[in-house]
PDB file of N, CA and C in Angstrom:
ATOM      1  N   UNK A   1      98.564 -80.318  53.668  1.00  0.00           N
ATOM      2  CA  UNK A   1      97.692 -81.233  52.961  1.00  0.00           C
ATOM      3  C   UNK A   1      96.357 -81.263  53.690  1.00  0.00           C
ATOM      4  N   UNK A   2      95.505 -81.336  52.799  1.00  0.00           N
ATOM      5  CA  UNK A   2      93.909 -81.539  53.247  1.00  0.00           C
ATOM      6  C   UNK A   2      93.311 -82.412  52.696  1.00  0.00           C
ATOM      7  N   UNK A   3      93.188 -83.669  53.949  1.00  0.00           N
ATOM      8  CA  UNK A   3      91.957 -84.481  53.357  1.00  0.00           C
ATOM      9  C   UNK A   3      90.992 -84.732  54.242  1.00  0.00           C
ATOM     10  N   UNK A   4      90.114 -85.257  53.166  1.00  0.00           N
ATOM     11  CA  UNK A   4      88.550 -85.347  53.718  1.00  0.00           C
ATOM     12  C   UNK A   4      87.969 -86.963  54.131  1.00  0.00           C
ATOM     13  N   UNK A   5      87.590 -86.914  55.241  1.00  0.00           N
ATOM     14  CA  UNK A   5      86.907 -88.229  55.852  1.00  0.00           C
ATOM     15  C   UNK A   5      85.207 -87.951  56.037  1.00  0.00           C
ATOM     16  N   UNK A   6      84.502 -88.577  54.417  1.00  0.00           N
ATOM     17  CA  UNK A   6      83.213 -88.883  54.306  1.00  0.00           C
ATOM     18  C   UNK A   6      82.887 -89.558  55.175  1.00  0.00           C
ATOM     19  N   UNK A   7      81.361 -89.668  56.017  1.00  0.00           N
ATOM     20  CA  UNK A   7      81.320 -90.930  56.826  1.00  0.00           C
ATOM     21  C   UNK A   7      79.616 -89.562  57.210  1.00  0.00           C
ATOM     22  N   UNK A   8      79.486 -90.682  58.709  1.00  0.00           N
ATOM     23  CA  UNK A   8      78.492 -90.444  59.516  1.00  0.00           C
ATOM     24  C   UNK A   8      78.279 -89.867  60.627  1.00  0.00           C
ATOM     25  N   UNK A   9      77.706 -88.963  61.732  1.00  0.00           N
ATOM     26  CA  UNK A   9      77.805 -89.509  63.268  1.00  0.00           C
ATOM     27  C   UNK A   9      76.748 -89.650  63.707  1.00  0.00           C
ATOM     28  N   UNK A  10      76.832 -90.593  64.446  1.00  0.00           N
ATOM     29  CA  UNK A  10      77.399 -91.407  64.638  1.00  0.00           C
ATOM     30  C   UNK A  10      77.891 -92.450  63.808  1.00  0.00           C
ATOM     31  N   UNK A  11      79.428 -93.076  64.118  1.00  0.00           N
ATOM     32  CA  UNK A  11      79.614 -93.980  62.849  1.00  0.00           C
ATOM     33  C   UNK A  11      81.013 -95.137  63.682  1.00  0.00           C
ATOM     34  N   UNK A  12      80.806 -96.171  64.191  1.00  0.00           N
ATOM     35  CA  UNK A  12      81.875 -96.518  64.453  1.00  0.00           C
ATOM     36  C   UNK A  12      83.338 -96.610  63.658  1.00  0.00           C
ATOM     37  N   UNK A  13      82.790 -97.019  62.450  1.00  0.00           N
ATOM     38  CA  UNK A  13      83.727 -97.422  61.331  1.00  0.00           C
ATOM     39  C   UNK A  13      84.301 -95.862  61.052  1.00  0.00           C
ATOM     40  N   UNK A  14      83.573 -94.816  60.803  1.00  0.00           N
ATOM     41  CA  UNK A  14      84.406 -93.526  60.753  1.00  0.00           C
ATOM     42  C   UNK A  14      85.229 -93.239  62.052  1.00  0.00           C
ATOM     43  N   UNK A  15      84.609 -93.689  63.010  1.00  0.00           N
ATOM     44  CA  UNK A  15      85.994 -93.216  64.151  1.00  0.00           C
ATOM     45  C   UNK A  15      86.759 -94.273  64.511  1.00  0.00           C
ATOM     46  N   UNK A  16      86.956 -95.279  63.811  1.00  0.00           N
ATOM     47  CA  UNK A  16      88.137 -95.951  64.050  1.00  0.00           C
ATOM     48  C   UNK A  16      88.926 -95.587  62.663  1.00  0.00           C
ATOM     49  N   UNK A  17      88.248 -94.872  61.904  1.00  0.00           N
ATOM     50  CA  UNK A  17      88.961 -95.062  60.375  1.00  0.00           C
ATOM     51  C   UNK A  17      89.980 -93.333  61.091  1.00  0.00           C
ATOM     52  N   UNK A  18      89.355 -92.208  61.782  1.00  0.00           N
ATOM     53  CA  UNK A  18      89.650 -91.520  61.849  1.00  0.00           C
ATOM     54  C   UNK A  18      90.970 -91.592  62.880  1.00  0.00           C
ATOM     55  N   UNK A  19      90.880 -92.462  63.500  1.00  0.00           N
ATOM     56  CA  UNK A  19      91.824 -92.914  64.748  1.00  0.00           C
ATOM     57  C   UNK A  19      93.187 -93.558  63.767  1.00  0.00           C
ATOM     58  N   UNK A  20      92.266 -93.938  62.958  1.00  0.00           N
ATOM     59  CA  UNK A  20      94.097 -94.594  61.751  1.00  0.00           C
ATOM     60  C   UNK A  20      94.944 -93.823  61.180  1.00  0.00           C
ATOM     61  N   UNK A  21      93.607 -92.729  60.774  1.00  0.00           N
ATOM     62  CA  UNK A  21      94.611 -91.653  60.138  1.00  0.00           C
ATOM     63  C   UNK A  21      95.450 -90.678  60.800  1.00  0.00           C
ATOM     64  N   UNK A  22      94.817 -90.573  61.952  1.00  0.00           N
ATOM     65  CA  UNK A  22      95.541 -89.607  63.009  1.00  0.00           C
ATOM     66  C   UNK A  22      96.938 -90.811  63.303  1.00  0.00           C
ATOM     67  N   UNK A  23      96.562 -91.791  63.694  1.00  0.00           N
ATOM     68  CA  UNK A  23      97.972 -92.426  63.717  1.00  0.00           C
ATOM     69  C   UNK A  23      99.176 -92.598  62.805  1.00  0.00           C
ATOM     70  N   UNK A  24      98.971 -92.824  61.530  1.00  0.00           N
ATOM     71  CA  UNK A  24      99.155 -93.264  60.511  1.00  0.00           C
ATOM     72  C   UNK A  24     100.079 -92.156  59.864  1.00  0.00           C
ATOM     73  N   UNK A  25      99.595 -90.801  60.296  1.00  0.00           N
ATOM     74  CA  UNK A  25     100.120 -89.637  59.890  1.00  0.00           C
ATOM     75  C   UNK A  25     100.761 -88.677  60.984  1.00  0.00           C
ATOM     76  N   UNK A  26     100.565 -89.382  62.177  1.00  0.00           N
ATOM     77  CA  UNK A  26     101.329 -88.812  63.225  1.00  0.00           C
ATOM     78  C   UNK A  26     102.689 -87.855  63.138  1.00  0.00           C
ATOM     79  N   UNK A  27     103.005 -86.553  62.911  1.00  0.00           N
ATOM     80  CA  UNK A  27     103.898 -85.883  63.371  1.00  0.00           C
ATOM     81  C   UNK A  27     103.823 -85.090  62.161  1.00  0.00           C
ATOM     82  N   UNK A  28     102.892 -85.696  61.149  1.00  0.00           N
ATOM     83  CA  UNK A  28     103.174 -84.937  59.725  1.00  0.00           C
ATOM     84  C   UNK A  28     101.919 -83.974  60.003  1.00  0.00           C
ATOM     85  N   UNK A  29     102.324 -82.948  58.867  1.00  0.00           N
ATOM     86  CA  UNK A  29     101.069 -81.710  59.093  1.00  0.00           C
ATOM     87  C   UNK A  29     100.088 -82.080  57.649  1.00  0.00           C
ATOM     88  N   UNK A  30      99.187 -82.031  58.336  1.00  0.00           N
ATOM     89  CA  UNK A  30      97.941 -82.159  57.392  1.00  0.00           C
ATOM     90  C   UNK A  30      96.588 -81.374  58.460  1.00  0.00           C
ATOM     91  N   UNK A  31      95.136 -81.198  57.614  1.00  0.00           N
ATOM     92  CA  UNK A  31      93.916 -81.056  58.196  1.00  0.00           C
ATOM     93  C   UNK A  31      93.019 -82.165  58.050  1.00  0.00           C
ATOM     94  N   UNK A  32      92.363 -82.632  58.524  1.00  0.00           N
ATOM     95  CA  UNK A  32      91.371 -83.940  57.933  1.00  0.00           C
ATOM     96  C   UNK A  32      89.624 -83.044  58.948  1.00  0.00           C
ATOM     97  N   UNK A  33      89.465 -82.906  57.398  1.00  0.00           N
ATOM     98  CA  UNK A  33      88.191 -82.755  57.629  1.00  0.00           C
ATOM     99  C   UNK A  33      87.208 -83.474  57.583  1.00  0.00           C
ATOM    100  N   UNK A  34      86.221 -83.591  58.437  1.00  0.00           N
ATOM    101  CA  UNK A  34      85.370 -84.227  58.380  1.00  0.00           C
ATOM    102  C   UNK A  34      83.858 -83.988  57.978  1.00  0.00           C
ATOM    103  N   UNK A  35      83.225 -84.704  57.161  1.00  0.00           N
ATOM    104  CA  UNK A  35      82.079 -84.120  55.975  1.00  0.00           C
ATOM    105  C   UNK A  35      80.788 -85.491  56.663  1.00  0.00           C
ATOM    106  N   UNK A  36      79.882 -85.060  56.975  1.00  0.00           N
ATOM    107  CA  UNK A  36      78.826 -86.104  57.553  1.00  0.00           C
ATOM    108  C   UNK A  36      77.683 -86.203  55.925  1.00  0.00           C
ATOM    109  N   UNK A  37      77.914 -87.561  55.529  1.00  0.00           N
ATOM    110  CA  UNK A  37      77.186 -87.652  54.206  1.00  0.00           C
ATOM    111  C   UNK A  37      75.975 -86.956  54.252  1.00  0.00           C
ATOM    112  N   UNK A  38      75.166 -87.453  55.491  1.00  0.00           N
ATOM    113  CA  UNK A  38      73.678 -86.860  55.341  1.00  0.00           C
ATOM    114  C   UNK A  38      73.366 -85.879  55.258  1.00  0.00           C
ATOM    115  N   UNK A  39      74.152 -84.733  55.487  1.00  0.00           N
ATOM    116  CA  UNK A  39      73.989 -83.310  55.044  1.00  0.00           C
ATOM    117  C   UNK A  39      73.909 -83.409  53.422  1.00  0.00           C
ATOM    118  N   UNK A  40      73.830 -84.202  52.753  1.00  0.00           N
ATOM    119  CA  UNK A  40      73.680 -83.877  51.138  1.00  0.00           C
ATOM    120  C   UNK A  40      73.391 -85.185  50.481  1.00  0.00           C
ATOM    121  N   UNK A  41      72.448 -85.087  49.601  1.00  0.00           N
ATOM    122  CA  UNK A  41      71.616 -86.394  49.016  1.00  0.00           C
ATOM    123  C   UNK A  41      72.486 -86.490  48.241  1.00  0.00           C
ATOM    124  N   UNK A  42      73.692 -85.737  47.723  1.00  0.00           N
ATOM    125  CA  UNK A  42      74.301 -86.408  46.537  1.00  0.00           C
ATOM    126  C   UNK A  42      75.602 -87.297  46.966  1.00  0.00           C
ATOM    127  N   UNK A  43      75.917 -86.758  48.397  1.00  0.00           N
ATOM    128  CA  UNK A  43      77.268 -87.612  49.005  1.00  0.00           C
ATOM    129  C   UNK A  43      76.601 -88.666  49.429  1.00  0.00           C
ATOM    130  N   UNK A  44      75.274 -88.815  49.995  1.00  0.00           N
ATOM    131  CA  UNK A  44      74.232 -90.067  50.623  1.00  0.00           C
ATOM    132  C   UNK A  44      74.127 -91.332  49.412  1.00  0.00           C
ATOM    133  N   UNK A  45      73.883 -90.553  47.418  1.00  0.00           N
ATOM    134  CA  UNK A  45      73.954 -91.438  46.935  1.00  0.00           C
ATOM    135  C   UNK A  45      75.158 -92.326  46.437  1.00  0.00           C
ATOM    136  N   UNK A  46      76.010 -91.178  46.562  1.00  0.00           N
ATOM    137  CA  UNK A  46      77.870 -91.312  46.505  1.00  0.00           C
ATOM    138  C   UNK A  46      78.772 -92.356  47.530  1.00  0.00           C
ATOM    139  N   UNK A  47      78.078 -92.196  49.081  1.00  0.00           N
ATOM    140  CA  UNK A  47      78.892 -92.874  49.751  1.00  0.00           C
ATOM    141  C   UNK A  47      78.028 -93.490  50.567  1.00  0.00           C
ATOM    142  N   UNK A  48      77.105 -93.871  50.582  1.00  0.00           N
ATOM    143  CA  UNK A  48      76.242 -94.239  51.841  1.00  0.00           C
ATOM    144  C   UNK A  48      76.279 -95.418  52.298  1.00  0.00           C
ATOM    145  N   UNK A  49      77.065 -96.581  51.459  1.00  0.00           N
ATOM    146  CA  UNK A  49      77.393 -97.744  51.638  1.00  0.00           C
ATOM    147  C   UNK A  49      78.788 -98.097  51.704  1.00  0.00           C
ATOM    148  N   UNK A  50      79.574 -97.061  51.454  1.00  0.00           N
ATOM    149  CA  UNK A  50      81.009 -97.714  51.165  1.00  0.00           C
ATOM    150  C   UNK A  50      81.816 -96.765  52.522  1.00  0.00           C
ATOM    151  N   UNK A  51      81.230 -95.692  53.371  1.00  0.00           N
ATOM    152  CA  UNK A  51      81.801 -95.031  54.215  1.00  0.00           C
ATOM    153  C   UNK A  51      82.522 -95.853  55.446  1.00  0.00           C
ATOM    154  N   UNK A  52      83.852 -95.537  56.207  1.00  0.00           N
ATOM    155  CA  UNK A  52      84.174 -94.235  55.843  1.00  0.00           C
ATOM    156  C   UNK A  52      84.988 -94.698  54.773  1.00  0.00           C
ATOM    157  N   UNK A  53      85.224 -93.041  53.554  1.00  0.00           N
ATOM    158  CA  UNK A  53      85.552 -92.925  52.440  1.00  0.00           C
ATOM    159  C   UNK A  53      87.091 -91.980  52.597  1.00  0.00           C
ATOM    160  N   UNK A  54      88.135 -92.102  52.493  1.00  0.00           N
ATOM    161  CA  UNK A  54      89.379 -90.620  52.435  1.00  0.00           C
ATOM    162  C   UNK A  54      89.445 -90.119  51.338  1.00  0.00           C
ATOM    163  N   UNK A  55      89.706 -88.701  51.017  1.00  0.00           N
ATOM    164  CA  UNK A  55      90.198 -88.337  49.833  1.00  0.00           C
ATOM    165  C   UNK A  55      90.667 -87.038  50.240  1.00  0.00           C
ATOM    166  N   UNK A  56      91.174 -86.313  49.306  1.00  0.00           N
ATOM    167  CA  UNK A  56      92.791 -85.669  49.477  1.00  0.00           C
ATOM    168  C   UNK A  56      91.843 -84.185  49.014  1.00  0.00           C
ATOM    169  N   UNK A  57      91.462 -83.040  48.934  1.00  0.00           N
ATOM    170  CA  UNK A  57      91.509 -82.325  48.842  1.00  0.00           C
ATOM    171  C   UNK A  57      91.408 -81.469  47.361  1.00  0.00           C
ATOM    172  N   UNK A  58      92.952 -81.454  47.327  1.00  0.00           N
ATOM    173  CA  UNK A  58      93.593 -81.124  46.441  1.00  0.00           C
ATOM    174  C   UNK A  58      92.727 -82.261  44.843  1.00  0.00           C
ATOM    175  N   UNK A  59      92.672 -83.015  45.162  1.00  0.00           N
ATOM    176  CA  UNK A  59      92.697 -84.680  43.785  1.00  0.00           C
ATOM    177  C   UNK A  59      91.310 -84.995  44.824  1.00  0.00           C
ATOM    178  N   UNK A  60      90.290 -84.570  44.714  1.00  0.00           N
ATOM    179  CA  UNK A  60      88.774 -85.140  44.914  1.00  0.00           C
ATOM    180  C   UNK A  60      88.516 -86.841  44.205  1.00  0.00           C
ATOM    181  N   UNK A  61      88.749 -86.978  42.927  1.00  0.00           N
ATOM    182  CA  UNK A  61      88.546 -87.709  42.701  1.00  0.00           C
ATOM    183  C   UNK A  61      89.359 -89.393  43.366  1.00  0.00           C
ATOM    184  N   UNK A  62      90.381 -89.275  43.896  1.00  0.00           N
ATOM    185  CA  UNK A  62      90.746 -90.320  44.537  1.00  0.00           C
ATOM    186  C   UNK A  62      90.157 -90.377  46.007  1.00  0.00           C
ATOM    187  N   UNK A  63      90.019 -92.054  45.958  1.00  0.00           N
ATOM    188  CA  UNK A  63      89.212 -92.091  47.242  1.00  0.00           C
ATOM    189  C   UNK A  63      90.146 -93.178  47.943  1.00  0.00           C
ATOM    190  N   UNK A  64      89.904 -93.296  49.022  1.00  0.00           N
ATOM    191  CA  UNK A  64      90.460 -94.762  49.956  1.00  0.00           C
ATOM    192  C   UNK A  64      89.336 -94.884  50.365  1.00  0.00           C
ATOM    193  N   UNK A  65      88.268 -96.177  50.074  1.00  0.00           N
ATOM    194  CA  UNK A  65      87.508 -96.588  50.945  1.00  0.00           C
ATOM    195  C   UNK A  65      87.972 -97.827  51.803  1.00  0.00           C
ATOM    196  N   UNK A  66      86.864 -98.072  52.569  1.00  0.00           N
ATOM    197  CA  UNK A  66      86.857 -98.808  53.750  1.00  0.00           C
ATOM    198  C   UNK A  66      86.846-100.161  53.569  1.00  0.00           C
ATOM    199  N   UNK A  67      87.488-100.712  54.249  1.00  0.00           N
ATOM    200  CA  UNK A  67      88.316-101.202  55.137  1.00  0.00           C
ATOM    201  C   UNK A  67      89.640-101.028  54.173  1.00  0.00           C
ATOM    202  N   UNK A  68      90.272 -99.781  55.588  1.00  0.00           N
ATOM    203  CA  UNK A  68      91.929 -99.808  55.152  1.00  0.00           C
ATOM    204  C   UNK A  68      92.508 -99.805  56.276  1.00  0.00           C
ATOM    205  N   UNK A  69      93.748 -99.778  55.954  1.00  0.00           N
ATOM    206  CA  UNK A  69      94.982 -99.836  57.248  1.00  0.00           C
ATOM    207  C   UNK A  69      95.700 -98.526  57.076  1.00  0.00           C
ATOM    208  N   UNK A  70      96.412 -98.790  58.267  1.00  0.00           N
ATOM    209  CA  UNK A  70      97.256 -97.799  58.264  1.00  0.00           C
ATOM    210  C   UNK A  70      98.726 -97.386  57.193  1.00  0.00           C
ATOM    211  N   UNK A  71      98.829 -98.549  56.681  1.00  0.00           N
ATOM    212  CA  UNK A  71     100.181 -98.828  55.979  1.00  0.00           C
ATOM    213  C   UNK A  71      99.381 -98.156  54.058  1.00  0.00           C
ATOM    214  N   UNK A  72      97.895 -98.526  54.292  1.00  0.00           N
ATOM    215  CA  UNK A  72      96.979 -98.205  53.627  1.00  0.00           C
ATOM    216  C   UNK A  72      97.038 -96.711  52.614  1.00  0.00           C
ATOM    217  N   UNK A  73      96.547 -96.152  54.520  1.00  0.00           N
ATOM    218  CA  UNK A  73      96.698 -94.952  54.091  1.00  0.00           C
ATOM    219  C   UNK A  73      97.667 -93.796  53.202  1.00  0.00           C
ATOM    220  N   UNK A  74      98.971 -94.342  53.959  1.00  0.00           N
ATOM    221  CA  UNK A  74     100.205 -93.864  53.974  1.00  0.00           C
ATOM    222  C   UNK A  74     100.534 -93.873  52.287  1.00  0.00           C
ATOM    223  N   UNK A  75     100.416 -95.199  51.855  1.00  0.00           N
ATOM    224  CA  UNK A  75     100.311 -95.571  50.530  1.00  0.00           C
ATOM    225  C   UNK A  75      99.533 -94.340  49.558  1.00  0.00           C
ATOM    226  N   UNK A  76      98.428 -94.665  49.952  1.00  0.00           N
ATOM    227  CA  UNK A  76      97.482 -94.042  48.930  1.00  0.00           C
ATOM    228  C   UNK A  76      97.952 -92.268  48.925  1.00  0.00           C
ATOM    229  N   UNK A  77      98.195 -92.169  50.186  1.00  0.00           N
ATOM    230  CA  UNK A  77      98.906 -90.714  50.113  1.00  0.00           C
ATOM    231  C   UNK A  77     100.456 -90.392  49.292  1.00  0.00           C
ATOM    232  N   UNK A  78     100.841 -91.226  49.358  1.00  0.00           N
ATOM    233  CA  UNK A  78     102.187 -90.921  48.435  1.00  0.00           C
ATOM    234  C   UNK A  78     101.658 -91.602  46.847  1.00  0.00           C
ATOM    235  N   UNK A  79     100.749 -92.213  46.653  1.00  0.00           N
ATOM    236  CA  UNK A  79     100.171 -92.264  45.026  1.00  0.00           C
ATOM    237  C   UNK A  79     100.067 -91.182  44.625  1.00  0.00           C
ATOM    238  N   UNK A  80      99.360 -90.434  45.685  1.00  0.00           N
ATOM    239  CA  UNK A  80      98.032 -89.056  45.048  1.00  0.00           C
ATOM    240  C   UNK A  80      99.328 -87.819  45.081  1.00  0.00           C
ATOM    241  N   UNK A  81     100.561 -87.683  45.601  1.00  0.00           N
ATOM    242  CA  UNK A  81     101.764 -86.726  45.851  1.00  0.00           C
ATOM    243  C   UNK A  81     101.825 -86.793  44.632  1.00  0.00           C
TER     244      UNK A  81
END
């Protein structure tokens, strides 16, 4: 599985959001890539207020924005399965 963590860097809120998911998903195999909005005016007008943003890869259109948990995550990942 591949998902993507929209956000900033510097960004506190992306590296604690990134610290959840690494926990959250601990032992399972996935990639989480990470995409810095400002490289593109259209993710800047897309996410520039609601970051950090998750979404799955595979299903772009689902997002988890911010403020989530860990129990959060886990969730939204077995919706999008």
């Amino acid at each position: 599985m591949r998902l993507i963590l929209y956000g900033t860097n510097p960004c506190q809120l992306c590296g604690e959001a990134e610290d959840l998911i690494y926990r959250a998903l601990e032992g399972q195999e996935y990639d989480l890539i990470k995409v810095d909005i400002r490289k593109s005016d259209e993710l800047m007008k897309k996410y520039a207020l609601s970051i950090p943003v998750l979404s799955i890869e595979s299903n772009n259109q689902a997002r988890l924005k911010w403020p989530f948990s860990e129990v959060d995550v886990l969730a939204f990942l077995r919706e999008q399965a």
